[in-house]
Every structure is written in structure tokens, then in C-alpha cells.
C-alpha atoms as a PDB file:
ATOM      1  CA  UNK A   1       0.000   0.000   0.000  1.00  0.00           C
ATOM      2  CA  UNK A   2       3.089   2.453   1.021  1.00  0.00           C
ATOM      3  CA  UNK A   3       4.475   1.656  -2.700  1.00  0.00           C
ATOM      4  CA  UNK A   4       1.293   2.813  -4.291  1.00  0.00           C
ATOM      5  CA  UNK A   5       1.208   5.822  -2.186  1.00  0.00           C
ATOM      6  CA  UNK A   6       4.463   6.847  -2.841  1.00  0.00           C
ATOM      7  CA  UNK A   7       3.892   5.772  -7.037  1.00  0.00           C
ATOM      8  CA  UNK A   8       0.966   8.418  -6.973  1.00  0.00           C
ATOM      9  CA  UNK A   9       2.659  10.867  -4.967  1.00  0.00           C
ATOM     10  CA  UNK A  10       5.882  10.612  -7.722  1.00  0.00           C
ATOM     11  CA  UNK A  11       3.394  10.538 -10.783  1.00  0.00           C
ATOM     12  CA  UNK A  12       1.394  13.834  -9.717  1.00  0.00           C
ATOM     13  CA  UNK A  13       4.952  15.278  -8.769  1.00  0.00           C
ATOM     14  CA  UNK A  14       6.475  14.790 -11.942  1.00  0.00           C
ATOM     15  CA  UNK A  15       2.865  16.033 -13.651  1.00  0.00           C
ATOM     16  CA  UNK A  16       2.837  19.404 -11.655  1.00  0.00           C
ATOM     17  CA  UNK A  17       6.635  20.186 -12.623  1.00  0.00           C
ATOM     18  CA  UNK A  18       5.901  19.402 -16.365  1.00  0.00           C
ATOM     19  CA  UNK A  19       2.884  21.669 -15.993  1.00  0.00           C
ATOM     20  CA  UNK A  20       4.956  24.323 -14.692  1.00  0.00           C
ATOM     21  CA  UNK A  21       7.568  24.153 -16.667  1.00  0.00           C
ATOM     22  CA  UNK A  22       5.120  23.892 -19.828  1.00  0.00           C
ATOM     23  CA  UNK A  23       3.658  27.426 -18.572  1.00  0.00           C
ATOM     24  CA  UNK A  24       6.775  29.383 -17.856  1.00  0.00           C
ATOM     25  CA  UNK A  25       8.525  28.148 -21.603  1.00  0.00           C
ATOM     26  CA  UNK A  26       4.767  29.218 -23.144  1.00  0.00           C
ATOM     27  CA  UNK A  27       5.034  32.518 -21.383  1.00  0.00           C
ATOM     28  CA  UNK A  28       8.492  33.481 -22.362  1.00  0.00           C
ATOM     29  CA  UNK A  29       8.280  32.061 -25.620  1.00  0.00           C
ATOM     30  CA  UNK A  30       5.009  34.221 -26.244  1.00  0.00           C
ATOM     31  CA  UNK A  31       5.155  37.272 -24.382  1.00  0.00           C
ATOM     32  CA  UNK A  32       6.317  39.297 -27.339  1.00  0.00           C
ATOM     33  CA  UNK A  33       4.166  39.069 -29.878  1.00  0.00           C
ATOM     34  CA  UNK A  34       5.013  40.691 -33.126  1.00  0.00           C
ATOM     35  CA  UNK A  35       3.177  43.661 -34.449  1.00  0.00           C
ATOM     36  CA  UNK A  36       2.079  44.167 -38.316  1.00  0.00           C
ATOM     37  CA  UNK A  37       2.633  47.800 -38.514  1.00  0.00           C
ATOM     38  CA  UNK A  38       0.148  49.356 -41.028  1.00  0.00           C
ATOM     39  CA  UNK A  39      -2.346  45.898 -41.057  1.00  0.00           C
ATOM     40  CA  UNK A  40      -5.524  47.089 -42.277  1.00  0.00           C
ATOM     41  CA  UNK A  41      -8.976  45.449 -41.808  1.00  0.00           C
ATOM     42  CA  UNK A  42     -11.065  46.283 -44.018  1.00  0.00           C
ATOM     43  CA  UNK A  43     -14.889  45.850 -44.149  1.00  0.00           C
ATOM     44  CA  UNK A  44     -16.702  47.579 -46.651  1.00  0.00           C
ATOM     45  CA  UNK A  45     -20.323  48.604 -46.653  1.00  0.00           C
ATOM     46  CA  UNK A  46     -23.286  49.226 -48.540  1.00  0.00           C
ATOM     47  CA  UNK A  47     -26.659  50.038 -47.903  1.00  0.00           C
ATOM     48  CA  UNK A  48     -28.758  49.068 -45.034  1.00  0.00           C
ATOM     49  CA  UNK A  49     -25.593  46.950 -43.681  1.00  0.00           C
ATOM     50  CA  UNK A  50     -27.718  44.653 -41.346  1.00  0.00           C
ATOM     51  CA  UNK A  51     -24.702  42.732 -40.173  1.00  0.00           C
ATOM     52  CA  UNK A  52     -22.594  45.168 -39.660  1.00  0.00           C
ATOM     53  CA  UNK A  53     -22.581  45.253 -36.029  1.00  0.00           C
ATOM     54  CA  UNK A  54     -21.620  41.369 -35.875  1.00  0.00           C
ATOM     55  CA  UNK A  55     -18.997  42.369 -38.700  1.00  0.00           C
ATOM     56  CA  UNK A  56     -17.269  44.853 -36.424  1.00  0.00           C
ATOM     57  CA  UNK A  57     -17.480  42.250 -33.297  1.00  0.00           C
ATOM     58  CA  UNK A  58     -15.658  39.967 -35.279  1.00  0.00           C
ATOM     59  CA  UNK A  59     -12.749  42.422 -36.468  1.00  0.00           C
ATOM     60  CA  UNK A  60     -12.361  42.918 -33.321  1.00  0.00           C
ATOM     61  CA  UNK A  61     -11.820  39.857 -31.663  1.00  0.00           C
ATOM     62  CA  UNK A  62      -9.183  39.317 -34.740  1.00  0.00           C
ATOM     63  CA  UNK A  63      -7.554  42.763 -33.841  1.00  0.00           C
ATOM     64  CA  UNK A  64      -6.885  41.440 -30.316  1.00  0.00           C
ATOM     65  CA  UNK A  65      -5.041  39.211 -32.045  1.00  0.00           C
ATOM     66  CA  UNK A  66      -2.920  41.211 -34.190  1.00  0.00           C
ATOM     67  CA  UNK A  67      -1.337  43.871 -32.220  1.00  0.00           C
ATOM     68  CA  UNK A  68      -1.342  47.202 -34.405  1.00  0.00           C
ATOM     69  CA  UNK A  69      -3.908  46.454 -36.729  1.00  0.00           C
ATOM     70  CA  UNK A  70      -6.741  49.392 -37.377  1.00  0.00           C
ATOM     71  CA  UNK A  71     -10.299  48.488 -38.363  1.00  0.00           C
ATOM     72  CA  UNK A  72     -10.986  50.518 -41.588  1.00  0.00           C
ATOM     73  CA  UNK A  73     -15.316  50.577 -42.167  1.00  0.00           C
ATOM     74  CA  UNK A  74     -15.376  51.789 -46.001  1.00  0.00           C
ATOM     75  CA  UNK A  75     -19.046  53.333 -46.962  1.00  0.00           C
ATOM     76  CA  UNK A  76     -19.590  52.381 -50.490  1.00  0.00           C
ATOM     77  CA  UNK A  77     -23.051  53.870 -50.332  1.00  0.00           C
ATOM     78  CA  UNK A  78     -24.514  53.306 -46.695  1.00  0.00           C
ATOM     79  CA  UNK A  79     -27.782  54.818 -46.311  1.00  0.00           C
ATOM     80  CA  UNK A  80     -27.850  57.621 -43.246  1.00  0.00           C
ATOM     81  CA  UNK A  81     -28.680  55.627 -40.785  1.00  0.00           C
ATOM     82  CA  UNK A  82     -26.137  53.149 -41.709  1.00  0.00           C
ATOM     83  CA  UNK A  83     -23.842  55.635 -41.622  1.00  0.00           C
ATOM     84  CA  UNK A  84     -24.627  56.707 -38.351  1.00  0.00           C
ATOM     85  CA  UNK A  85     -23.914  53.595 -36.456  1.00  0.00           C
ATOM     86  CA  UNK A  86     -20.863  53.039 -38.449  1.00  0.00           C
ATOM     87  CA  UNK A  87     -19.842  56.385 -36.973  1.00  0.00           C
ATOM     88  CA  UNK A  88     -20.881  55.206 -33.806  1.00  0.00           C
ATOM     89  CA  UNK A  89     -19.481  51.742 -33.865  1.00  0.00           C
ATOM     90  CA  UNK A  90     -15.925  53.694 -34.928  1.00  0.00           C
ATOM     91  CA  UNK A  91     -15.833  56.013 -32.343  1.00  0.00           C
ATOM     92  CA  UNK A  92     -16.453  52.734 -29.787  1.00  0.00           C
ATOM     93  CA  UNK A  93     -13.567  51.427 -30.953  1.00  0.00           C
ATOM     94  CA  UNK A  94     -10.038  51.316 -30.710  1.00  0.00           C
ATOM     95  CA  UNK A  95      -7.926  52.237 -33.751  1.00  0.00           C
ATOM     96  CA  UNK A  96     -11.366  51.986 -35.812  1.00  0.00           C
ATOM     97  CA  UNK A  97     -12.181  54.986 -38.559  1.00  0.00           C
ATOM     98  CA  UNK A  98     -14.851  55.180 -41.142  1.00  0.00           C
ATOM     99  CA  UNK A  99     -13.569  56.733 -44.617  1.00  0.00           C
ATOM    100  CA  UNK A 100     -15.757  56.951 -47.859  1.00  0.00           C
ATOM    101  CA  UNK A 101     -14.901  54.913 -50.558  1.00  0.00           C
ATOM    102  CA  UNK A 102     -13.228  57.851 -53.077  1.00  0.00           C
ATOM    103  CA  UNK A 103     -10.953  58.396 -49.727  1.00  0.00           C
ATOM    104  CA  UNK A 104      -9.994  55.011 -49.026  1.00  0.00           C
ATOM    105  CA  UNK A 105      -6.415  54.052 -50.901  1.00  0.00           C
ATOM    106  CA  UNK A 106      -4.379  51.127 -49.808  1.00  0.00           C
ATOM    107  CA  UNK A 107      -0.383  52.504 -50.324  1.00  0.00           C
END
């Protein structure tokens, strides 16, 4: 019985240091992520734009991934309302801008 005792007690030992030492080589390994300088994403727009707000919601949880990217909403004809929560939904947000088609230009 003292042998299987001391067999778990050796197994969840050896378990717990791999565990830690996975965490602390995923943390230094990762802590720096690179940043795209200049990453655009783009989502352009026309019209009534009914999924717009899911749209944005999804660039950003991709922009939390990609340190330095900017959320571009391009109107290619929203109607005013449209407009207006595409304003609104730009000011919300970080590094988010709304630009009219004619304006936007990729360099």
C-alpha cells in the first residue's frame, strides 16, 4: 500500500513540474508578440448593412489578435442611418475609422 502511495505521490509530482515548466517556456516564448505595422482590416459597406454590427465584433476579436492592426469601415453607399452607427461603432472602438470609398487608398 506504502508503494502505491508513494507511485501516486511521484506521478502527480512529476505532472505538476511538467505543468509548470510547460507554462513558464509558453510565457516566455510568447510574451512578445510581433506587431504588423500598417495591417488594415477592411470591411466595406453598402446600404442598409444589417450585419454590420456582428462584422465589427468579429474584427475585433481578430484585432486582439494582431497587435497594431486598425479596423478601416469603407461606406460604399450606406444609407444615413447606416452611416450613423458606423460612426458610432468607430468612435467605440479602438484604432477603428470610417472613410468613404473615393478616400480610401491602400499605399
Amino acid at each position: 500500500m506504502v508503494l502505491l502511495q508513494d507511485g501516486l505521490i511521484a506521478f502527480l509530482s512529476a505532472v505538476g513540474l511538467t505543468t509548470v515548466v510547460w507554462m513558464v517556456a509558453g510565457a516566455l516564448l510568447h510574451a512578445g508578440r510581433p506587431t504588423v505595422p500598417g495591417l488594415l482590416l477592411v470591411l466595406p459597406l453598402r446600404g442598409e448593412a444589417l450585419a454590420m454590427e456582428a462584422d465589427v465584433r468579429e474584427l475585433r476579436r481578430v484585432q486582439g489578435r494582431l497587435p497594431g492592426a486598425k479596423i478601416v469601415l469603407v461606406d460604399c453607399g450606406l444609407t444615413e442611418d447606416a452611416r450613423a452607427l458606423a460612426n458610432y461603432l468607430a468612435d467605440r472602438e479602438k484604432d477603428a475609422e470610417v472613410v468613404d470609398a473615393k478616400e480610401f487608398q491602400v499605399k
